[in-house]
PDB file of N, CA and C in Angstrom:
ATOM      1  N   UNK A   1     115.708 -21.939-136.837  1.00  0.00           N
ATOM      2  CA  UNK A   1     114.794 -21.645-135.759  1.00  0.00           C
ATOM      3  C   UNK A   1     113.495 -21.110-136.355  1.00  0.00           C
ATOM      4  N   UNK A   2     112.340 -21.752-135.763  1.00  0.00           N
ATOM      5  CA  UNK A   2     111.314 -21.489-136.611  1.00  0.00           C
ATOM      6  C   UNK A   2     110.465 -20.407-135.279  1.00  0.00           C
ATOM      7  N   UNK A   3     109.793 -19.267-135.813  1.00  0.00           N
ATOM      8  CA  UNK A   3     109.438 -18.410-135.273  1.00  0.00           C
ATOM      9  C   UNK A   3     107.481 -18.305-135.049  1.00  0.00           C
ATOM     10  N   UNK A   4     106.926 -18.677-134.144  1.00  0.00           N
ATOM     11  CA  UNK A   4     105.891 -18.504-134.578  1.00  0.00           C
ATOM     12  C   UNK A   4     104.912 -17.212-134.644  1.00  0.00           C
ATOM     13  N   UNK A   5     104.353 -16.840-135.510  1.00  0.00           N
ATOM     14  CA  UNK A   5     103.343 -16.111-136.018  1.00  0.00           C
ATOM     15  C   UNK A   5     102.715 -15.113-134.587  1.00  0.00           C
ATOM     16  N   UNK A   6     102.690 -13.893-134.873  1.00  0.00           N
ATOM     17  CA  UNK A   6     102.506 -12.976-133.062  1.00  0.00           C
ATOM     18  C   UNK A   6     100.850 -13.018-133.956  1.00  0.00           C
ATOM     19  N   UNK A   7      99.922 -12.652-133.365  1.00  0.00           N
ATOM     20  CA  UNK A   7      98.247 -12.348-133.481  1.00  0.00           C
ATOM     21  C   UNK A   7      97.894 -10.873-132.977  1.00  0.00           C
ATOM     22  N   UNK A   8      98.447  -9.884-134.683  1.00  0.00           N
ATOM     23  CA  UNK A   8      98.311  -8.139-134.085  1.00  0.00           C
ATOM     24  C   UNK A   8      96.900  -7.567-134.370  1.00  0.00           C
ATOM     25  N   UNK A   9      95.947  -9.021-134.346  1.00  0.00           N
ATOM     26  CA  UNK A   9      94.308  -8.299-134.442  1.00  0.00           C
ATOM     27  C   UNK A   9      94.177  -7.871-133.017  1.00  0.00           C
ATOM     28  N   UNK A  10      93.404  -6.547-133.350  1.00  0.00           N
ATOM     29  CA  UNK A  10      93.192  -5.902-132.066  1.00  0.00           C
ATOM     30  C   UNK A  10      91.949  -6.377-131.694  1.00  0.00           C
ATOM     31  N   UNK A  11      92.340  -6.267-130.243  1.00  0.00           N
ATOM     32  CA  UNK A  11      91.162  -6.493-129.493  1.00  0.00           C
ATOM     33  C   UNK A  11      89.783  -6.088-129.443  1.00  0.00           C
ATOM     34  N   UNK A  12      89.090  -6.501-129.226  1.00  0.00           N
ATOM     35  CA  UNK A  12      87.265  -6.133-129.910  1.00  0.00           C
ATOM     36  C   UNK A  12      86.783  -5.585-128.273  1.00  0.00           C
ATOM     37  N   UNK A  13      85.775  -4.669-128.898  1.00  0.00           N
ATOM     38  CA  UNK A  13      85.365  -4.426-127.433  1.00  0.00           C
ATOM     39  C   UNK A  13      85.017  -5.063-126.454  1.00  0.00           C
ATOM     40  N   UNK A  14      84.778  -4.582-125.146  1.00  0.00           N
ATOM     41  CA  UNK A  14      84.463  -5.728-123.848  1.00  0.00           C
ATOM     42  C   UNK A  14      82.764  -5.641-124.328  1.00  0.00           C
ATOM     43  N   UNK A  15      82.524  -6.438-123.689  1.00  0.00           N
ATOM     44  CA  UNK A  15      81.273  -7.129-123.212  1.00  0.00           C
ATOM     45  C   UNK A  15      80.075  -5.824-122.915  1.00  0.00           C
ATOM     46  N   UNK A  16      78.880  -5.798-123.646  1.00  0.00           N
ATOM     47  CA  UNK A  16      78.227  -4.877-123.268  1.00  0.00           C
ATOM     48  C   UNK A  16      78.024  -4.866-122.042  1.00  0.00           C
ATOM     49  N   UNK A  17      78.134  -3.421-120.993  1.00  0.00           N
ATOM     50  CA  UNK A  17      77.886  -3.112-119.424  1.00  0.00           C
ATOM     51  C   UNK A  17      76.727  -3.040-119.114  1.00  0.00           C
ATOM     52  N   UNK A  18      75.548  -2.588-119.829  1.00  0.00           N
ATOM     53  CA  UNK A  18      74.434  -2.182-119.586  1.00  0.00           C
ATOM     54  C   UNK A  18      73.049  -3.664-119.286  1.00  0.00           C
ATOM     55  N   UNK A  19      72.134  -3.405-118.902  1.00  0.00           N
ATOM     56  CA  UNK A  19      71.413  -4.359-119.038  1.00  0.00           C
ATOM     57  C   UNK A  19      70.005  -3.780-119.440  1.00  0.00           C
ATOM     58  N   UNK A  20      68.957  -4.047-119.708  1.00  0.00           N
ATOM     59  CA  UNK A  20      67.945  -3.472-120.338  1.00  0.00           C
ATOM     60  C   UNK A  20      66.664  -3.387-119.166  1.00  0.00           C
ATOM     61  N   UNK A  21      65.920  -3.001-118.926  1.00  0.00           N
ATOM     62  CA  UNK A  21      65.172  -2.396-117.711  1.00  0.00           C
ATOM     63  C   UNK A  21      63.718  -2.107-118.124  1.00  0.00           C
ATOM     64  N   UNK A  22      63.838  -1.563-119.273  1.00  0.00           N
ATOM     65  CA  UNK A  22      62.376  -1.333-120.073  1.00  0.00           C
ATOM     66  C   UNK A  22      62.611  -0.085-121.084  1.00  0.00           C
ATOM     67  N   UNK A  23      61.210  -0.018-121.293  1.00  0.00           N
ATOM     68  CA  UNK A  23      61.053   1.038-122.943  1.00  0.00           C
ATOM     69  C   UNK A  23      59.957   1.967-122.549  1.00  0.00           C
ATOM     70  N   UNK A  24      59.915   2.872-123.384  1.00  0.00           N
ATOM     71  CA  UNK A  24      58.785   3.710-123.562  1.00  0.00           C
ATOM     72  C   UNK A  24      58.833   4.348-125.003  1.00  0.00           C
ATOM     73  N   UNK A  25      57.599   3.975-125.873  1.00  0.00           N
ATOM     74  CA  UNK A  25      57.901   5.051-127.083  1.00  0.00           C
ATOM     75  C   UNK A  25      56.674   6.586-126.721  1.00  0.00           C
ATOM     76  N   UNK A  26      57.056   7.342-126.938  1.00  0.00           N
ATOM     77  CA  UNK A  26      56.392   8.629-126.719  1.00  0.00           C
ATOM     78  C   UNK A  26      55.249   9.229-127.669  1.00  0.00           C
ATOM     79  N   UNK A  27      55.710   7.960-129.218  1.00  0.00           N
ATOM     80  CA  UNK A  27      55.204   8.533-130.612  1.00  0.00           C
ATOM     81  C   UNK A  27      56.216   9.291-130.978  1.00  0.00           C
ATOM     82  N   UNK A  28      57.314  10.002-130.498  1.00  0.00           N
ATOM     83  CA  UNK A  28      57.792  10.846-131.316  1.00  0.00           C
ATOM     84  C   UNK A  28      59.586   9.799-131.315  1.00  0.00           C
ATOM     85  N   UNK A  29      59.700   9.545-130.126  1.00  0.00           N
ATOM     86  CA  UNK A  29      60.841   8.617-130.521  1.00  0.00           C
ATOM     87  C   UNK A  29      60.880   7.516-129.101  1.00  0.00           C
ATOM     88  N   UNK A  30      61.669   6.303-129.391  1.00  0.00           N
ATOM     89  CA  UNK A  30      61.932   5.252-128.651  1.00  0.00           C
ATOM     90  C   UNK A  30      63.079   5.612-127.425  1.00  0.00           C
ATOM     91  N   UNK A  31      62.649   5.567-126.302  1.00  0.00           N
ATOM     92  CA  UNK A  31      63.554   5.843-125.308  1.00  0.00           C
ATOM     93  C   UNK A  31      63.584   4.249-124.576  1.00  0.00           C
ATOM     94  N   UNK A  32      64.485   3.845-124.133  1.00  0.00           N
ATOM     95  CA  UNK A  32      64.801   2.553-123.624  1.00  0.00           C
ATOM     96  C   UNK A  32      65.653   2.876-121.918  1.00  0.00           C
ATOM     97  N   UNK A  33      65.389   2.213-121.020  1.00  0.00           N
ATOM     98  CA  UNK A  33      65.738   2.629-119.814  1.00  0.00           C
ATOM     99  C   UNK A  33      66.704   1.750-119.692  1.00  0.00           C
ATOM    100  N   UNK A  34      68.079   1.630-119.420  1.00  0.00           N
ATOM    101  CA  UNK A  34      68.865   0.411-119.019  1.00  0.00           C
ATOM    102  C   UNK A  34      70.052   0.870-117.447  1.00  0.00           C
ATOM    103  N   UNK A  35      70.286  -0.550-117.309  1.00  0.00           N
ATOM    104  CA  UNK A  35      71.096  -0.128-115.587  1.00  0.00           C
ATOM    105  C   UNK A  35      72.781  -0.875-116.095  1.00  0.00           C
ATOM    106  N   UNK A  36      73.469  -0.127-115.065  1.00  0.00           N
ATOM    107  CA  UNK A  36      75.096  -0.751-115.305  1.00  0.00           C
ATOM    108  C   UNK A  36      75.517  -0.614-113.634  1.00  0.00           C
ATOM    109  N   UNK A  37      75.114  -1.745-113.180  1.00  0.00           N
ATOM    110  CA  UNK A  37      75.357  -1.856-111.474  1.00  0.00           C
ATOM    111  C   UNK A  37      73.986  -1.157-111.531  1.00  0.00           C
ATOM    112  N   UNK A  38      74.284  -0.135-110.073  1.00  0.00           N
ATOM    113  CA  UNK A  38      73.302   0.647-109.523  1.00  0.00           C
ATOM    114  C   UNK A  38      73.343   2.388-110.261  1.00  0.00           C
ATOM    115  N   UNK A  39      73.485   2.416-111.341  1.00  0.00           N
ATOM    116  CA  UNK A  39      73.230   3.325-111.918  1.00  0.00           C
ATOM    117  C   UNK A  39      72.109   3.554-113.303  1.00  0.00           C
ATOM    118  N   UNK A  40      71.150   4.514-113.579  1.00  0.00           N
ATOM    119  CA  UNK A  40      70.019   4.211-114.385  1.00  0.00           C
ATOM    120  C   UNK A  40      70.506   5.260-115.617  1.00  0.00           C
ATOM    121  N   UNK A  41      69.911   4.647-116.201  1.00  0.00           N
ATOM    122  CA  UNK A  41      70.350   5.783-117.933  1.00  0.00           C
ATOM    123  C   UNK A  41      68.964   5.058-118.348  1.00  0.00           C
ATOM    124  N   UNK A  42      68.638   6.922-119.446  1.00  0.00           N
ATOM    125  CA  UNK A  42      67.680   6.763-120.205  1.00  0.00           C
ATOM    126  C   UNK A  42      68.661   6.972-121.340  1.00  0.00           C
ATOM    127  N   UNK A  43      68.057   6.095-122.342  1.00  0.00           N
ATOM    128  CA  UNK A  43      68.784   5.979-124.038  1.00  0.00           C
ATOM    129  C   UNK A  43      68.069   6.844-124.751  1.00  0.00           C
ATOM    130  N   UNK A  44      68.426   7.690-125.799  1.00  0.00           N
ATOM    131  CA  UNK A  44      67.586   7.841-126.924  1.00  0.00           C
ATOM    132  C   UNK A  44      69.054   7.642-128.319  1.00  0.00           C
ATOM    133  N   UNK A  45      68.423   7.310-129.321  1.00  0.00           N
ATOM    134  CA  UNK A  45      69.497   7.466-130.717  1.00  0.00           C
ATOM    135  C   UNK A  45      70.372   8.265-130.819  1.00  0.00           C
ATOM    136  N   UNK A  46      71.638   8.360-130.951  1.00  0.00           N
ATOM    137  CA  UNK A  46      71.890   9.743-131.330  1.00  0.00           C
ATOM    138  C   UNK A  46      73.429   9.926-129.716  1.00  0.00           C
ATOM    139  N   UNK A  47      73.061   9.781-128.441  1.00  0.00           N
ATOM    140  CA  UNK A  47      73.098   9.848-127.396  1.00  0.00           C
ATOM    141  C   UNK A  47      74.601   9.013-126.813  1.00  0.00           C
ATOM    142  N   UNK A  48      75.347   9.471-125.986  1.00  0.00           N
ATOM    143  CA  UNK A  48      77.015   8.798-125.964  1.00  0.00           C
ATOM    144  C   UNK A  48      76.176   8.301-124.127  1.00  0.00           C
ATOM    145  N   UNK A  49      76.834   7.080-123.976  1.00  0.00           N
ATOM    146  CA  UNK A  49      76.871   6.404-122.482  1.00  0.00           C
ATOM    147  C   UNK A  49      78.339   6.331-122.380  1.00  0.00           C
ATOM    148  N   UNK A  50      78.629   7.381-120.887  1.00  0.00           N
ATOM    149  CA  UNK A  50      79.503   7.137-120.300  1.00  0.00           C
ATOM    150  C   UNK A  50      80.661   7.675-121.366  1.00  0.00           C
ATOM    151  N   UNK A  51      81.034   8.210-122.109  1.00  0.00           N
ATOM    152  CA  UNK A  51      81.907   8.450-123.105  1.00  0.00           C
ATOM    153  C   UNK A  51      82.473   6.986-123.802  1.00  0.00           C
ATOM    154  N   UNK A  52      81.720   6.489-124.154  1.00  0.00           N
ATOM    155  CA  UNK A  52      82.427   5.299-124.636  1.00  0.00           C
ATOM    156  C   UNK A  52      81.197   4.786-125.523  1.00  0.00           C
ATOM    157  N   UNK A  53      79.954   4.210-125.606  1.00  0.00           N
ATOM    158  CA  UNK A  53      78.886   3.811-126.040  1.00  0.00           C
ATOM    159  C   UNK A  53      78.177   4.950-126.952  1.00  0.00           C
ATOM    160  N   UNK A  54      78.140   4.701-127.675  1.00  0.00           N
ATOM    161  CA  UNK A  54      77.095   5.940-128.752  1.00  0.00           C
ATOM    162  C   UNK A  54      76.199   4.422-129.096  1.00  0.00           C
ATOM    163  N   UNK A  55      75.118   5.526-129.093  1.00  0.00           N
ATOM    164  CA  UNK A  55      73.188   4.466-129.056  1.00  0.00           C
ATOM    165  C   UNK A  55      73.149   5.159-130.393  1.00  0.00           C
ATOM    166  N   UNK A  56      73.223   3.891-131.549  1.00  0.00           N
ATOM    167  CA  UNK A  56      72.894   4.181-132.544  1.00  0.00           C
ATOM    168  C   UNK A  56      71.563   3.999-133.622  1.00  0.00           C
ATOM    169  N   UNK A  57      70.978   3.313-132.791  1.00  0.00           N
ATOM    170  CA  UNK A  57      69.164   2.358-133.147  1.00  0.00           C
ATOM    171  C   UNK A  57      69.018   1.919-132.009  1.00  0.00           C
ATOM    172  N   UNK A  58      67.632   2.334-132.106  1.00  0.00           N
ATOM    173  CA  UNK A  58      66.093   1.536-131.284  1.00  0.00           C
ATOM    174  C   UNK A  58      65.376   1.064-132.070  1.00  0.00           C
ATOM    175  N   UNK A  59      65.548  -0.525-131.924  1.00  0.00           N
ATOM    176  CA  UNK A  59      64.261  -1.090-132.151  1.00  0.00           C
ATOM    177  C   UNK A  59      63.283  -1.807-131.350  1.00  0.00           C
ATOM    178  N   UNK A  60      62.343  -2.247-131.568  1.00  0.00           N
ATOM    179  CA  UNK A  60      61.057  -3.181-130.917  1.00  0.00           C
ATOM    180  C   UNK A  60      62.199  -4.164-130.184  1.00  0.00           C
ATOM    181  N   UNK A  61      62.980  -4.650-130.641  1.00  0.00           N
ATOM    182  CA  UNK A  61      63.357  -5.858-130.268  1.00  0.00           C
ATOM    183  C   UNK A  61      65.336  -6.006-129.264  1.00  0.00           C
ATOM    184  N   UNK A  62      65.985  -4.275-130.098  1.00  0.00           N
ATOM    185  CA  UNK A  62      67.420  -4.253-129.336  1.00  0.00           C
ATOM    186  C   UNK A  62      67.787  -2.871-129.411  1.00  0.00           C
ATOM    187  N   UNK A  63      68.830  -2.488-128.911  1.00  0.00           N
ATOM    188  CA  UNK A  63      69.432  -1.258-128.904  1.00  0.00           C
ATOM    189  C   UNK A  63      70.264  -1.254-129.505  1.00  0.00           C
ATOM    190  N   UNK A  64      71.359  -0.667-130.811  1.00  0.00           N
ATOM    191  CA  UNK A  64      72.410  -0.843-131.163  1.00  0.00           C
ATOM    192  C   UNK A  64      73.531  -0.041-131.087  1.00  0.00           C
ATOM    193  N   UNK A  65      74.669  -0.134-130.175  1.00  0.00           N
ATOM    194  CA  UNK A  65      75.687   0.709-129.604  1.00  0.00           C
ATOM    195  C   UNK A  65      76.345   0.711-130.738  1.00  0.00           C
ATOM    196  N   UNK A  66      77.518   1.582-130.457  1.00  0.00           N
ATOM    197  CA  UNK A  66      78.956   2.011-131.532  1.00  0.00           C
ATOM    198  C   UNK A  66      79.907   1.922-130.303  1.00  0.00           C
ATOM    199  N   UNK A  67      80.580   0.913-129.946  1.00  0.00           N
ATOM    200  CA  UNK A  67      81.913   0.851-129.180  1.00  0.00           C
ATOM    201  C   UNK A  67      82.888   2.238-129.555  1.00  0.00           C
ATOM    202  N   UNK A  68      82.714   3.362-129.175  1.00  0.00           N
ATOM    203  CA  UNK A  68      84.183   4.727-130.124  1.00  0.00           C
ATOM    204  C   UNK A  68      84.879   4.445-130.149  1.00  0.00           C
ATOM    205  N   UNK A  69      85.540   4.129-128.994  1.00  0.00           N
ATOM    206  CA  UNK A  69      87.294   3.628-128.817  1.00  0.00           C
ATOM    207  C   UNK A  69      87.647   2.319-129.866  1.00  0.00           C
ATOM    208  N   UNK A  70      86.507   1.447-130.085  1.00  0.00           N
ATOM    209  CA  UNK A  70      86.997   0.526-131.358  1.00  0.00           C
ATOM    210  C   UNK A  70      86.299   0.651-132.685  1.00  0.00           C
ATOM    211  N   UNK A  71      85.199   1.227-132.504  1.00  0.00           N
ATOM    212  CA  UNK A  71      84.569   1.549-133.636  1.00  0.00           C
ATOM    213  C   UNK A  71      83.223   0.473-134.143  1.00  0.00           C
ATOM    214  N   UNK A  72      83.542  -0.644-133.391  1.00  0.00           N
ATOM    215  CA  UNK A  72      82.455  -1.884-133.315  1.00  0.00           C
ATOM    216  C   UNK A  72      81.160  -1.664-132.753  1.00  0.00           C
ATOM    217  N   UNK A  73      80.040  -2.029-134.058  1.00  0.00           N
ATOM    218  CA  UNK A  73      79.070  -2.111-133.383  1.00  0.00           C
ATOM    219  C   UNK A  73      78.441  -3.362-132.749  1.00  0.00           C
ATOM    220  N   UNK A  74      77.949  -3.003-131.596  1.00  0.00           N
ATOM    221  CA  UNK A  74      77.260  -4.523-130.832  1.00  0.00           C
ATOM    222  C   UNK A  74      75.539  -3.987-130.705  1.00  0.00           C
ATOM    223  N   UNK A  75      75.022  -4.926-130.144  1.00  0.00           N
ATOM    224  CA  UNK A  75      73.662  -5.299-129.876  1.00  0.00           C
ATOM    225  C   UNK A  75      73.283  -5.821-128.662  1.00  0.00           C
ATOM    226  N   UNK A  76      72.044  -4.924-128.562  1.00  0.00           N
ATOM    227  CA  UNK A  76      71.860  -5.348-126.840  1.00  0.00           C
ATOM    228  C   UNK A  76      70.432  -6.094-127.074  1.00  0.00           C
ATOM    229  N   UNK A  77      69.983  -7.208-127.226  1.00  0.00           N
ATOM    230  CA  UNK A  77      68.995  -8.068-127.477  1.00  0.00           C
ATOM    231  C   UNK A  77      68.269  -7.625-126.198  1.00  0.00           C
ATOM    232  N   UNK A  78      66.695  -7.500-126.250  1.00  0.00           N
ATOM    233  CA  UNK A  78      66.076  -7.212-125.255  1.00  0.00           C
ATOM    234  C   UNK A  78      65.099  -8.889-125.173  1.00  0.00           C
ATOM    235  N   UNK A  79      65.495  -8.584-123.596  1.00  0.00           N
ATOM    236  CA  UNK A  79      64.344 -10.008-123.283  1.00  0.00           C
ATOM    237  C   UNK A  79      63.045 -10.021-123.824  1.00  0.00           C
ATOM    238  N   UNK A  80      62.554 -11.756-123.997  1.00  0.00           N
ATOM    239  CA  UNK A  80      61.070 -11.625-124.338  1.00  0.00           C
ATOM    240  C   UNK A  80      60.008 -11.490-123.672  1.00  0.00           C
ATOM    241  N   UNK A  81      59.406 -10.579-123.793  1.00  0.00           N
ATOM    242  CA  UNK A  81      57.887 -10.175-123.510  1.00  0.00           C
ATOM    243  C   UNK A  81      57.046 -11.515-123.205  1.00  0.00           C
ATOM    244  N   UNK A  82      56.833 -11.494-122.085  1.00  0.00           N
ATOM    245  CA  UNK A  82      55.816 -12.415-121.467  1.00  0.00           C
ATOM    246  C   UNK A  82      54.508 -11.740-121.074  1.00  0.00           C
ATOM    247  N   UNK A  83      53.292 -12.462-121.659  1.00  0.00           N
ATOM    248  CA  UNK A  83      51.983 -11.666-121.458  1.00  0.00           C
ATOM    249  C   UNK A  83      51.578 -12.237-120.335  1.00  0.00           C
TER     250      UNK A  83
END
């Protein structure tokens, strides 16, 4: 009897919740505004969303989370700027 192979990679985090809304830099640091449904959060570096998301970089161009519970980091690509 041949047994096949179980798949014990764990699961990767869900799907980033947030969506991106806009930015402001102050000069002193990058704050990014984003929504999850009808709720608003301001980001700065450093900063936990919801106990689960730690905002680990701002840049010009994305935000970069730390999933805690898996330890994965993802990227929140910000739309392009239309003049």
């Amino acid at each position: 009897m041949t047994v096949a192979p179980i798949d014990l990679a764990p699961a990767g985090p869900p799907e980033l919740p947030y969506r991106f809304v806009g930015s402001m830099n102050d000069n002193a640091e990058q704050m990014i505004y984003l929504a999850r449904g009808e709720q608003a959060y301001v980001a700065r570096p450093g900063e936990t969303l919801d106990g689960i998301y730690k905002v680990i970089a701002v840049t010009a161009a994305q935000v970069e989370f730390e999933h805690l519970p898996t330890g994965v980091r993802q990227a929140l690509v910000f739309p392009a700027q239309q003049n």
